[in-house]
N, C-alpha and C. Protein backbone atom coordinates (compact mmCIF):
# COMPACT_ATOMS: atom_id res chain seq x y z
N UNK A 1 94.30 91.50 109.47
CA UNK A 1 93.72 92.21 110.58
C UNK A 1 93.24 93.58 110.06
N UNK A 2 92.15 94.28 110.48
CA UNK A 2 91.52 95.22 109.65
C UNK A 2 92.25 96.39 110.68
N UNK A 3 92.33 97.67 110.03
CA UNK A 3 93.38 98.71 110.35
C UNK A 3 92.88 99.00 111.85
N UNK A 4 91.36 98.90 111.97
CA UNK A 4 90.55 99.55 113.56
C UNK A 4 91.22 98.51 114.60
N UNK A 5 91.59 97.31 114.27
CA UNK A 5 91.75 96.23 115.26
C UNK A 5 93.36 96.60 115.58
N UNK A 6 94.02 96.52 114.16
CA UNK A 6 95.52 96.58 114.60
C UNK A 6 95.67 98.09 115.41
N UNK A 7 95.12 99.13 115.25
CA UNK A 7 94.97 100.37 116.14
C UNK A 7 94.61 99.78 117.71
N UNK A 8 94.00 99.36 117.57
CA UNK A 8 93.43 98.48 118.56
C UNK A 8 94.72 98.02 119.66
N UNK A 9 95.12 96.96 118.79
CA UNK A 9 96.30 95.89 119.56
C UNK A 9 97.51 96.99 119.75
N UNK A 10 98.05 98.26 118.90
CA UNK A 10 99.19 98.65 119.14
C UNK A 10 98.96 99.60 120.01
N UNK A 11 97.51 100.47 120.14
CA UNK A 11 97.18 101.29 121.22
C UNK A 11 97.64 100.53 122.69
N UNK A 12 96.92 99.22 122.76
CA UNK A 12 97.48 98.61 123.83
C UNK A 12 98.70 98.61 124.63
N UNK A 13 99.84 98.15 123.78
CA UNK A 13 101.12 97.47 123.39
C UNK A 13 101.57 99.00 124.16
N UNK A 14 101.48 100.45 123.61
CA UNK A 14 102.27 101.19 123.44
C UNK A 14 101.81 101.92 125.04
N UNK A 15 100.23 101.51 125.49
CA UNK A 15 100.11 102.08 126.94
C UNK A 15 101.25 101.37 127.57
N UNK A 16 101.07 99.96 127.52
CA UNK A 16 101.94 98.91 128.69
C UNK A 16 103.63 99.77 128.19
N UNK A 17 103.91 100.21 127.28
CA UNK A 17 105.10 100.61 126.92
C UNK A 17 105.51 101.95 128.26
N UNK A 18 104.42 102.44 128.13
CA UNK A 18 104.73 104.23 128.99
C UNK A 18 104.38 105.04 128.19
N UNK A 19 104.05 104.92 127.25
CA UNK A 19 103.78 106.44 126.10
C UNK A 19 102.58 107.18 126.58
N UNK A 20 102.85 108.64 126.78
CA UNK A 20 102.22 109.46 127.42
C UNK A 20 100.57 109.53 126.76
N UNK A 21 99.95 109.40 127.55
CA UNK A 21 98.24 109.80 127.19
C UNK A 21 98.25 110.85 126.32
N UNK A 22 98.67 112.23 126.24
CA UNK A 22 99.39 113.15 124.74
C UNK A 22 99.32 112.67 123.32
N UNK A 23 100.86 111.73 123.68
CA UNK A 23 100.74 110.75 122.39
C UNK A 23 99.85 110.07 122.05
N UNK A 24 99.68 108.69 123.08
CA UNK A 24 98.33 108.09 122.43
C UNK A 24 96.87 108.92 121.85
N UNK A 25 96.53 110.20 122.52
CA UNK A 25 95.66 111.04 122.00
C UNK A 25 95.51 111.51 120.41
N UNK A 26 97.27 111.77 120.37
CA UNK A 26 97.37 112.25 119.34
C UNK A 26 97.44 111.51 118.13
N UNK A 27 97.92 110.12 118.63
CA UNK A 27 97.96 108.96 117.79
C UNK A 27 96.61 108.37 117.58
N UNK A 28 95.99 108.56 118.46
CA UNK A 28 94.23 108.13 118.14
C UNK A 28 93.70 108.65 117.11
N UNK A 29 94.00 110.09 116.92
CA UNK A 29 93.18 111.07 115.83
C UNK A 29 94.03 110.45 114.51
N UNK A 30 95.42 110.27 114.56
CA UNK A 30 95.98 110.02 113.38
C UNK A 30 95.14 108.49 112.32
N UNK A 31 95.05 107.79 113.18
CA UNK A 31 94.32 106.45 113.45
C UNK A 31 93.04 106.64 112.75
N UNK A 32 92.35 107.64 113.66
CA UNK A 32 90.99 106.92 113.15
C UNK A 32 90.74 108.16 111.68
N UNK A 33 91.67 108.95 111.13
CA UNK A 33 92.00 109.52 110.00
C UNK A 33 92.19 108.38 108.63
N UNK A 34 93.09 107.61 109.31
CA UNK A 34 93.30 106.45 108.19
C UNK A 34 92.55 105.48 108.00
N UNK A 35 91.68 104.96 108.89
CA UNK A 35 90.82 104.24 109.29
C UNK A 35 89.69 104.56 108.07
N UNK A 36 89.08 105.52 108.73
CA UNK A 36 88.25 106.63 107.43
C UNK A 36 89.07 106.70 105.93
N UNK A 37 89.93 107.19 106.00
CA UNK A 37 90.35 107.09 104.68
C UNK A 37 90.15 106.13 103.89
N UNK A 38 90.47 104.42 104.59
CA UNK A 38 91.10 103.60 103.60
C UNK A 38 89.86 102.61 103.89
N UNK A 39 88.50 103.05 104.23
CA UNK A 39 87.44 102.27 105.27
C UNK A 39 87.69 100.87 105.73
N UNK A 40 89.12 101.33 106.73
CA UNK A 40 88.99 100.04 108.31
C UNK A 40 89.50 99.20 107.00
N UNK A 41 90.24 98.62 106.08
CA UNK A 41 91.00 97.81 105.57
C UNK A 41 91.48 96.50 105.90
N UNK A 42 92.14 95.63 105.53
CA UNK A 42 93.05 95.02 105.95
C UNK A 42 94.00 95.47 106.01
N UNK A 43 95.00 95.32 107.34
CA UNK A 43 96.42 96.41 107.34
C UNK A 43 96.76 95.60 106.06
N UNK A 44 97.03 94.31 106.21
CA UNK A 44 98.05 93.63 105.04
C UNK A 44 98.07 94.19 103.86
N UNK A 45 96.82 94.01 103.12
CA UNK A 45 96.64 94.93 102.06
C UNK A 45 97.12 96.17 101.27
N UNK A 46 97.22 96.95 102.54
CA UNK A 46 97.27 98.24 101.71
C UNK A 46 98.87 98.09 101.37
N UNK A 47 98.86 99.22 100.29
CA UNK A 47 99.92 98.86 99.38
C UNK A 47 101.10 100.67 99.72
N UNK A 48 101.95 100.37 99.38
CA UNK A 48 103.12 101.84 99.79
C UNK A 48 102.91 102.56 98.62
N UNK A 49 102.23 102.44 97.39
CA UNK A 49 101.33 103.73 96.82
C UNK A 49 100.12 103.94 97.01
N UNK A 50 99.83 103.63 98.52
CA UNK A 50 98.09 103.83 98.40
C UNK A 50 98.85 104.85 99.60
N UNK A 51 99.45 104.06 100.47
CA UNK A 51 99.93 105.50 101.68
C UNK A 51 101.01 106.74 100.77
N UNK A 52 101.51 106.19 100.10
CA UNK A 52 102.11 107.74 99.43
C UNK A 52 101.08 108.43 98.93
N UNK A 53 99.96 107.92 98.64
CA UNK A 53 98.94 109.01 97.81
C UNK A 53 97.95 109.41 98.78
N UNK A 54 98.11 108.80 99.89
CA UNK A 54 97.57 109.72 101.14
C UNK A 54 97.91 110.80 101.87
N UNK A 55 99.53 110.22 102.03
CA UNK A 55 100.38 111.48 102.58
C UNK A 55 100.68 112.79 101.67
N UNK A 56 100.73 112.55 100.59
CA UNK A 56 100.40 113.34 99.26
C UNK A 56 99.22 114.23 99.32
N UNK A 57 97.71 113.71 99.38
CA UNK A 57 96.64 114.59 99.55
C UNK A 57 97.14 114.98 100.67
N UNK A 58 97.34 114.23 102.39
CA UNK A 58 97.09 115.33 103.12
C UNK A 58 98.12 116.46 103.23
N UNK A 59 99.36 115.94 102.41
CA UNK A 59 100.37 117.48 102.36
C UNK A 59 99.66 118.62 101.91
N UNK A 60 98.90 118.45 101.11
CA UNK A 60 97.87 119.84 100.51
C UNK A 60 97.09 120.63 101.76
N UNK A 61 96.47 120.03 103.00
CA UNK A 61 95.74 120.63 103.90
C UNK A 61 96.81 120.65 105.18
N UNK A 62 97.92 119.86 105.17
CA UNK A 62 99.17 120.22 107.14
C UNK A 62 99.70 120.75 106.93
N UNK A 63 100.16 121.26 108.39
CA UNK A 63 101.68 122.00 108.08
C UNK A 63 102.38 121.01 108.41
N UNK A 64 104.00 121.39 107.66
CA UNK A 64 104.89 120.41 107.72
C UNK A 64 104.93 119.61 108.92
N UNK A 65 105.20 120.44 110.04
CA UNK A 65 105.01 119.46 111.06
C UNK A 65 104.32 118.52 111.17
N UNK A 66 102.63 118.90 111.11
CA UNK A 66 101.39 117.95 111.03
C UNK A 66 101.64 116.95 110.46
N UNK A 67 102.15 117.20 108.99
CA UNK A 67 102.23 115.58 108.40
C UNK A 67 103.37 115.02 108.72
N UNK A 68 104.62 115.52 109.50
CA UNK A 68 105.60 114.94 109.84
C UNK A 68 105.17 114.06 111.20
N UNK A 69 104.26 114.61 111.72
CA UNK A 69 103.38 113.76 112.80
C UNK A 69 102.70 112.59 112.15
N UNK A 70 101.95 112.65 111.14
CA UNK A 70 101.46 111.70 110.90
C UNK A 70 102.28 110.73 110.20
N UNK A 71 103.44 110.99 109.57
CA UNK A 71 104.12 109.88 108.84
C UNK A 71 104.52 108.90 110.35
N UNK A 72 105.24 109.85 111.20
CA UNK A 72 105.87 109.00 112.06
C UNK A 72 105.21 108.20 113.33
N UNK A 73 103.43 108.63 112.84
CA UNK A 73 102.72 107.46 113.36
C UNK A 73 102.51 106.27 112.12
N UNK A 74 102.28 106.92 111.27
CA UNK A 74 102.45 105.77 109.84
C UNK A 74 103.59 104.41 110.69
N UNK A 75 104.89 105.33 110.50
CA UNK A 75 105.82 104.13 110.33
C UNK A 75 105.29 103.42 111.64
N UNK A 76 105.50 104.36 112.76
CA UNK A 76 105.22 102.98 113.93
C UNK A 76 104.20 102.07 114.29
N UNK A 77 103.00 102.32 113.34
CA UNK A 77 102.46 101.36 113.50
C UNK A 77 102.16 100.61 112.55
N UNK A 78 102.80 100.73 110.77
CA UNK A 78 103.44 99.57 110.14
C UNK A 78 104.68 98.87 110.67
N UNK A 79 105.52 99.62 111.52
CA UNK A 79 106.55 98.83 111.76
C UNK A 79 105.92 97.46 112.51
N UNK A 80 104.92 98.26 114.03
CA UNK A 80 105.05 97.02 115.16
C UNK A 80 104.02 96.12 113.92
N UNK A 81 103.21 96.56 113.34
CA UNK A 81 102.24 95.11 112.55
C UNK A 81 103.12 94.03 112.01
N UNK A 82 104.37 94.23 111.58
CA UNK A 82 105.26 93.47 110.95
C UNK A 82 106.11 92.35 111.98
């Protein structure tokens, strides 16, 4: 499934869940960041040194927080793909 689609299906999943319009907002930008990055991929594909060497560059431009935001959209939406 290519990364725009699975964004796609877990955006869904996580409205029917309750997660505040905030989050999903904020999770959208994280999204279509990686999307761009890795151009729309197969999730399956990508490999846990292609996302360490992402989270890596973008530690150079966030603040801690920022990328602590983005890891912990990382995990949840490798987790639900699994």
């Amino acid at each position: 499934m290519l990364l725009s689609r699975a964004w796609e299906k877990y955006e869904s999943d996580k409205k029917i869940e309750g997660f505040s319009p905030h989050t999903l907002k904020a999770y959208r930008l994280q999204a279509t960041l990686l999307i761009r990055h890795f151009n729309d991929i197969e999730i399956g594909t990508l490999t846990t040194e292609q996302l360490k060497s992402y989270l890596s560059e973008s530690s150079e431009q966030l603040k801690p927080s920022s990328l602590a935001h983005r890891i912990r959209f990382m995990k949840s939406l490798f987790r639900w793909s699994h």
